[in-house]
N, C-alpha and C. Protein backbone atom coordinates (compact mmCIF):
# COMPACT_ATOMS: atom_id res chain seq x y z
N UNK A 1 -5.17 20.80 13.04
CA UNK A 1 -4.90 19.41 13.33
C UNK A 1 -3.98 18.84 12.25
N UNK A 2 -2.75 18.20 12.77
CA UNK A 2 -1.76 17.48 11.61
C UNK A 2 -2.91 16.57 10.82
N UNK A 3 -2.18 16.04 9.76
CA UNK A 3 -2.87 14.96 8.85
C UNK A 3 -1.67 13.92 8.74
N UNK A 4 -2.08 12.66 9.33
CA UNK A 4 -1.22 11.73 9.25
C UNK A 4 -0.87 11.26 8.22
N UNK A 5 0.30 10.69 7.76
CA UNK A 5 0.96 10.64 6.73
C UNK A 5 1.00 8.77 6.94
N UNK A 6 0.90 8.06 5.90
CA UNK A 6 1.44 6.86 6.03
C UNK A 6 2.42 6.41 5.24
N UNK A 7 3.63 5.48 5.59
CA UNK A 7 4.59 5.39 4.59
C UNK A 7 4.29 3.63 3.84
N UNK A 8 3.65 3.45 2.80
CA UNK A 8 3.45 2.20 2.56
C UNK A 8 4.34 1.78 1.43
N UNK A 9 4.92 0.58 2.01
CA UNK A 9 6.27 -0.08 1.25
C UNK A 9 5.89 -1.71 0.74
N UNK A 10 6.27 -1.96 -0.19
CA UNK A 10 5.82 -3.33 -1.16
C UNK A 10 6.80 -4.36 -0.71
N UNK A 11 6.35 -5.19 0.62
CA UNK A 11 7.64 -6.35 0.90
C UNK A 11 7.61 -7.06 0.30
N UNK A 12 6.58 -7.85 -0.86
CA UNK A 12 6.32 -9.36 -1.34
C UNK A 12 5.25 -9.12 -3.08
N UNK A 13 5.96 -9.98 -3.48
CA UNK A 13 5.62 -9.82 -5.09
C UNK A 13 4.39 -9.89 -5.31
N UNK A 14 3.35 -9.35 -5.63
CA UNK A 14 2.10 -9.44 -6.17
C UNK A 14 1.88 -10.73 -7.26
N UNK A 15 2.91 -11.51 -7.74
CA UNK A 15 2.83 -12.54 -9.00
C UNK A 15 2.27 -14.15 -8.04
N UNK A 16 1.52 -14.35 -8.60
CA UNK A 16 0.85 -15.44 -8.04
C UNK A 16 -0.81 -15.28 -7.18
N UNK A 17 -0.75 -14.37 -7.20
CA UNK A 17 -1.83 -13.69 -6.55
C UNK A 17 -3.18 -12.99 -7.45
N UNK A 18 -4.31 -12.49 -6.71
CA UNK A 18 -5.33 -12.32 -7.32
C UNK A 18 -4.64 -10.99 -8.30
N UNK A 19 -5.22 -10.68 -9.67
CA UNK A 19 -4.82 -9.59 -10.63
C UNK A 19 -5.41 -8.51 -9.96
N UNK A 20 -6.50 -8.35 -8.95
CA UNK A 20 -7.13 -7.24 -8.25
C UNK A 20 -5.53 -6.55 -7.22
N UNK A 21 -5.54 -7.79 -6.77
CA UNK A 21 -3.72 -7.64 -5.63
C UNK A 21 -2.93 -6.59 -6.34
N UNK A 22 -2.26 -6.99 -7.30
CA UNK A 22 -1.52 -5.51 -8.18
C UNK A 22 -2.42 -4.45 -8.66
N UNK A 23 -3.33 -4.67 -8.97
CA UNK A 23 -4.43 -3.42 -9.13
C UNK A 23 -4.58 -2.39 -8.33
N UNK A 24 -4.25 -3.24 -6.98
CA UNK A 24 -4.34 -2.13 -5.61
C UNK A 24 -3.29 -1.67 -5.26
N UNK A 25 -1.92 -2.46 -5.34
CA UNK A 25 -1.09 -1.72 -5.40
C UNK A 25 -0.83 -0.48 -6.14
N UNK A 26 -1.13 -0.67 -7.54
CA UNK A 26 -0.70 -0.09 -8.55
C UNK A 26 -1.48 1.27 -8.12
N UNK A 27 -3.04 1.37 -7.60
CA UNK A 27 -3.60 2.32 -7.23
C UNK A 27 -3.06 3.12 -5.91
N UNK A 28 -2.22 2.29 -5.12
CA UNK A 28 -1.62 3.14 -4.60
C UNK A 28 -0.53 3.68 -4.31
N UNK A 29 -0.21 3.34 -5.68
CA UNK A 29 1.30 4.32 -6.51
C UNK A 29 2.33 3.58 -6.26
N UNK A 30 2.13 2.42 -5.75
CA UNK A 30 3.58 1.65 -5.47
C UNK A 30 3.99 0.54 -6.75
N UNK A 31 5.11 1.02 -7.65
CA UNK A 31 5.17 0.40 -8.56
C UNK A 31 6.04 -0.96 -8.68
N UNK A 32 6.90 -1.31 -7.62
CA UNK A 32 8.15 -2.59 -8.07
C UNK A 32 8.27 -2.67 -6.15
N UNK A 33 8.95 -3.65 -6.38
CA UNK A 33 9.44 -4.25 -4.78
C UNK A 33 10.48 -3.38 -4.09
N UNK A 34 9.74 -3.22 -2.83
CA UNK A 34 10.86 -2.31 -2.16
C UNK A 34 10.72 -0.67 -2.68
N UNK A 35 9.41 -0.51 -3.09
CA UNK A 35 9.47 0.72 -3.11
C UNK A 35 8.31 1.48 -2.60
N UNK A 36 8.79 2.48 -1.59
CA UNK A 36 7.52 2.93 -0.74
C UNK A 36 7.04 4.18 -1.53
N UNK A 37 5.63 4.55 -0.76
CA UNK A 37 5.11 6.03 -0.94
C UNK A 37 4.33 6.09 -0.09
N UNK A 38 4.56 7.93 0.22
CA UNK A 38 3.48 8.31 1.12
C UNK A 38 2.34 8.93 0.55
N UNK A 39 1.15 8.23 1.69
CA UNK A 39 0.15 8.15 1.57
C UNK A 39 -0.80 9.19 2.70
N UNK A 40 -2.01 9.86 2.64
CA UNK A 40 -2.52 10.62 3.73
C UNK A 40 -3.66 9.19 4.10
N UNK A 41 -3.85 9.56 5.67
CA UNK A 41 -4.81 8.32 6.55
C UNK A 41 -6.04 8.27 6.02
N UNK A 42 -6.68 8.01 5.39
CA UNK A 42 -7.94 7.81 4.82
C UNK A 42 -8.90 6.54 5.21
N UNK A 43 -9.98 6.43 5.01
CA UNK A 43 -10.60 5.12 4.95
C UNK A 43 -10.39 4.44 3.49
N UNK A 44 -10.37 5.38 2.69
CA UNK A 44 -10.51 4.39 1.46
C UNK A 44 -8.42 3.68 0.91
N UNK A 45 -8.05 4.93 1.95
CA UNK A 45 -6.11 4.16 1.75
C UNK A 45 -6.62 2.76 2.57
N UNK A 46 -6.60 3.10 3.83
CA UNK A 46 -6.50 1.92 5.13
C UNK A 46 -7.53 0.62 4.41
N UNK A 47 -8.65 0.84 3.78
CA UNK A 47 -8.96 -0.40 2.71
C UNK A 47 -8.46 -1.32 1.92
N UNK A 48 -7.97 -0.08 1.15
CA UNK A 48 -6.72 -0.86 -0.03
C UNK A 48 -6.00 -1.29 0.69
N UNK A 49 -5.13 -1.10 1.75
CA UNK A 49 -4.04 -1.48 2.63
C UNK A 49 -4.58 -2.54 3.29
N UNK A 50 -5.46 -2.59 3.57
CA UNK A 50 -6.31 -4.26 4.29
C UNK A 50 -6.35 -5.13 3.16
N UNK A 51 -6.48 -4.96 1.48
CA UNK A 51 -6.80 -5.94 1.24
C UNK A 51 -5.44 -6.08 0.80
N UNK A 52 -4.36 -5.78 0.58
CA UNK A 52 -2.77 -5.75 0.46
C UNK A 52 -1.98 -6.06 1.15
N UNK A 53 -2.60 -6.42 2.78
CA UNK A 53 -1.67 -6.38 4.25
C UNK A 53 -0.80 -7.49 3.87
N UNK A 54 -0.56 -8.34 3.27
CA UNK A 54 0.20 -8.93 3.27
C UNK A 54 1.47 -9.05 2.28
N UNK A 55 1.23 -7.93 1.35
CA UNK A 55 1.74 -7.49 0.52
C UNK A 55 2.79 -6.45 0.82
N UNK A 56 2.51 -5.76 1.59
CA UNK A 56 3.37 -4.02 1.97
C UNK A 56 3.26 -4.28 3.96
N UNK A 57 4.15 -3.39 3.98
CA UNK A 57 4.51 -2.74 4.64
C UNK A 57 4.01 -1.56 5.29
N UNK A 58 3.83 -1.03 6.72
CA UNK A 58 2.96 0.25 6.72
C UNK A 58 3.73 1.04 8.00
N UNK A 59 4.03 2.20 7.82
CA UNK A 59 4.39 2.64 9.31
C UNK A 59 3.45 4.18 9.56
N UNK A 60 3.48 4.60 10.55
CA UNK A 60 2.82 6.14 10.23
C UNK A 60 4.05 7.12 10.90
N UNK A 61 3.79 8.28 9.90
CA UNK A 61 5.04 9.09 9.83
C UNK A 61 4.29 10.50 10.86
């Protein structure tokens, strides 16, 4: 069975926001604006990515 890949990209600045907000980014390797990484489908990614949704970007590859 493939393993889905997700591509998560940082549309909007973490500054102004809770210090947990960049925490989660930062945990999921995305360091500055406009810069993606892939990620495998997990529950504990798709978490971080819920509490970030408004932060990034998500497509599945």
């Amino acid at each position: 069975m493939a393993e889905i890949k997700l591509k998560i990209t940082q549309i909007k600045s973490s500054i102004g926001y809770r210090k947990r907000a960049g925490d989660t980014l930062t945990a999921l390797g995305i360091r500055k604006m406009n810069h993606s990484v892939m990620q495998n489908d997990t529950p504990a990614i798709r978490g971080m990515i819920r509490y970030v949704a408004h932060l990034v970007k998500v497509e599945e590859v």
